[in-house]
C-alpha atoms as a PDB file:
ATOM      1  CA  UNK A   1    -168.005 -29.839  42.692  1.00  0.00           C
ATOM      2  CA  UNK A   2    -169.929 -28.670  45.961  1.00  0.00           C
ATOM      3  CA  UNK A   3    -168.909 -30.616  49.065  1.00  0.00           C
ATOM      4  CA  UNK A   4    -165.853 -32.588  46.946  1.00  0.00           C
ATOM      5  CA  UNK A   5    -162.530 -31.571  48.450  1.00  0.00           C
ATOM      6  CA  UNK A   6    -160.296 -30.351  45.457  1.00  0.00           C
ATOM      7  CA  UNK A   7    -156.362 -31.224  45.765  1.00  0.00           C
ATOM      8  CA  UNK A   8    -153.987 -29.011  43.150  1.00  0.00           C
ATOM      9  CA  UNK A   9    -150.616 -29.599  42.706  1.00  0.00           C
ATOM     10  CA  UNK A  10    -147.873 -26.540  43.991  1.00  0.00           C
ATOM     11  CA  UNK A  11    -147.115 -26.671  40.445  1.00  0.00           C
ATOM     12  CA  UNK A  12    -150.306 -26.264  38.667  1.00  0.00           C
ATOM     13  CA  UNK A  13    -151.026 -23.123  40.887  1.00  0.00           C
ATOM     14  CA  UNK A  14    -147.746 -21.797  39.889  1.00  0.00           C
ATOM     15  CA  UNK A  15    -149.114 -22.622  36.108  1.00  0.00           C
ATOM     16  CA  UNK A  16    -152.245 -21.205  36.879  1.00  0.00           C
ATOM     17  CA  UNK A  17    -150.762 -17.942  38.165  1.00  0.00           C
ATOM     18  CA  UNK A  18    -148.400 -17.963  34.927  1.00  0.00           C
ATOM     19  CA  UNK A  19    -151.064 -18.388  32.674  1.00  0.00           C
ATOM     20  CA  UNK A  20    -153.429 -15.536  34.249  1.00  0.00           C
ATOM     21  CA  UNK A  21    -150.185 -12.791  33.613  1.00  0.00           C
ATOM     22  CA  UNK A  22    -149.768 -14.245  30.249  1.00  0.00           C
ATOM     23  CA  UNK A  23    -153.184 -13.773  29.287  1.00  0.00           C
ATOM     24  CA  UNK A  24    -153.187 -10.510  30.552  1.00  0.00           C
ATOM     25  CA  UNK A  25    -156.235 -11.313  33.019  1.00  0.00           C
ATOM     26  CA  UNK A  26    -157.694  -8.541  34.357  1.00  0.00           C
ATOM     27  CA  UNK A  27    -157.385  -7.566  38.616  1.00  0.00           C
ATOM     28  CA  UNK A  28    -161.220  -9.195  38.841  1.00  0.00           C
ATOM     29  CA  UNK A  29    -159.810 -12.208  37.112  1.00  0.00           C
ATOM     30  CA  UNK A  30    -156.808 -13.115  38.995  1.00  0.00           C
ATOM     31  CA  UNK A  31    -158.923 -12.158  42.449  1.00  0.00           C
ATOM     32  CA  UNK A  32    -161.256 -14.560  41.493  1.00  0.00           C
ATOM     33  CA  UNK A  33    -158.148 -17.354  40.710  1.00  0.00           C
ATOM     34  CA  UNK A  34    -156.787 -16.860  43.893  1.00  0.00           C
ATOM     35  CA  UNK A  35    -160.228 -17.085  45.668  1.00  0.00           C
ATOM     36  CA  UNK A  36    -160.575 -20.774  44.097  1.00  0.00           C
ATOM     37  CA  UNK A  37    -157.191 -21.714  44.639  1.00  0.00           C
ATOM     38  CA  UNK A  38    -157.793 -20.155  48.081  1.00  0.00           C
ATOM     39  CA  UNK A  39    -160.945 -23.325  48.306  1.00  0.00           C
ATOM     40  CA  UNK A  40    -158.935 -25.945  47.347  1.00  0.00           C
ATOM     41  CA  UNK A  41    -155.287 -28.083  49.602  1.00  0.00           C
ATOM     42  CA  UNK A  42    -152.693 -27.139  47.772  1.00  0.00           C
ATOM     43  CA  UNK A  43    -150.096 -30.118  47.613  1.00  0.00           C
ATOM     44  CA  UNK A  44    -146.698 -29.317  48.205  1.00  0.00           C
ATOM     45  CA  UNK A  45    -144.287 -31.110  45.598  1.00  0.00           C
ATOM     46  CA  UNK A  46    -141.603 -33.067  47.951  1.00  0.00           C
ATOM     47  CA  UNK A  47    -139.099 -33.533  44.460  1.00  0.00           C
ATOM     48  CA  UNK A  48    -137.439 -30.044  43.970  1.00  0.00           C
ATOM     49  CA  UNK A  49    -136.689 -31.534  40.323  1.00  0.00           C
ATOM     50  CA  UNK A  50    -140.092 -31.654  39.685  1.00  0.00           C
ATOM     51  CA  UNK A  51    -141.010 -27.970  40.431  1.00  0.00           C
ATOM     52  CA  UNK A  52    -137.727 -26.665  38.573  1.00  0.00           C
ATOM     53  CA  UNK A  53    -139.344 -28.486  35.798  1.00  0.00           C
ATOM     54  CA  UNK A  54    -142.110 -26.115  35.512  1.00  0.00           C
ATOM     55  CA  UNK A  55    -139.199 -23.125  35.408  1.00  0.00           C
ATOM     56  CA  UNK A  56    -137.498 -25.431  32.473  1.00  0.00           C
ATOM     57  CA  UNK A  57    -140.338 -25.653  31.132  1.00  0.00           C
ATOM     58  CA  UNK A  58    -141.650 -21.711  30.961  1.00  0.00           C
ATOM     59  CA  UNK A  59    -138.437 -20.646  30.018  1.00  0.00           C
ATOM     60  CA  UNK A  60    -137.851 -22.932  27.026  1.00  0.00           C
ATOM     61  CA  UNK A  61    -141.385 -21.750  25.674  1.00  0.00           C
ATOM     62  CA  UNK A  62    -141.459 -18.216  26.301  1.00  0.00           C
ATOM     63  CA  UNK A  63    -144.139 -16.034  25.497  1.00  0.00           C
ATOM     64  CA  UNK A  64    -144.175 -12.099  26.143  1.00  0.00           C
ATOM     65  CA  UNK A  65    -146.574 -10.141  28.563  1.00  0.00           C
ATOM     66  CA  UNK A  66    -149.319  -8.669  26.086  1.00  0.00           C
ATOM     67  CA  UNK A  67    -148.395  -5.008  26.471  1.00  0.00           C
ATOM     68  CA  UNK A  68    -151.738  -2.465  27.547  1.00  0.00           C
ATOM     69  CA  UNK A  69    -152.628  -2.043  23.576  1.00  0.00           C
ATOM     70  CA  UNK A  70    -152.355  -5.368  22.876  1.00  0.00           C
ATOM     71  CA  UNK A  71    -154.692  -6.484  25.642  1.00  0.00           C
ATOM     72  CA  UNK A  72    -157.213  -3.987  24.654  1.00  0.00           C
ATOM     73  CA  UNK A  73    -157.565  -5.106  21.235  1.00  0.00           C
ATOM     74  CA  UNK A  74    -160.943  -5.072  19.395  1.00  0.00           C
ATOM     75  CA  UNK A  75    -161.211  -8.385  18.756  1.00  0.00           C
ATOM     76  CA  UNK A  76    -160.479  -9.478  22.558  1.00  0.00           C
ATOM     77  CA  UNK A  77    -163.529 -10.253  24.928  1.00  0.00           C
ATOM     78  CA  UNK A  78    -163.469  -8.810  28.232  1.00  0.00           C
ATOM     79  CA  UNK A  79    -162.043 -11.205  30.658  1.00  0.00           C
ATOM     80  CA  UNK A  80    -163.029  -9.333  33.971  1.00  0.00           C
END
């Protein structure tokens, strides 16, 4: 999308983020996450509802944190 200007949503960044610790993403990973999020305007969300929704959301559909064995599993590819 070179030369497009790229708009996310406070909210999907939050996501974003979530979904990088969830996966277990490697340092390399979430560097290179917050580099793109870094290139794009991140819109602010003016409804507080909307951004609690996220929380309700997350917490309603919990998943754990892949513990250090877990995440080094044989049958996971490297995500760095």
């Amino acid at each position: 999308m070179a030369g497009e200007q790229v708009f996310l949503a406070v909210v999907t960044v939050a996501e974003l983020r979530y979904g990088a610790l969830v996966a277990g993403w490697g340092d390399q990973c979430r560097r290179r996450l917050e580099q793109s999020i870094a290139a794009t305007t991140v819109v602010p969300v003016s409804d507080s509802d909307a951004a609690a929704g996220f929380e309700r959301l997350a917490g309603r559909f919990p998943r754990t944190i892949p513990d250090t064995e877990e995440r080094r599993g044989k049958n996971r590819t490297n995500t760095d």
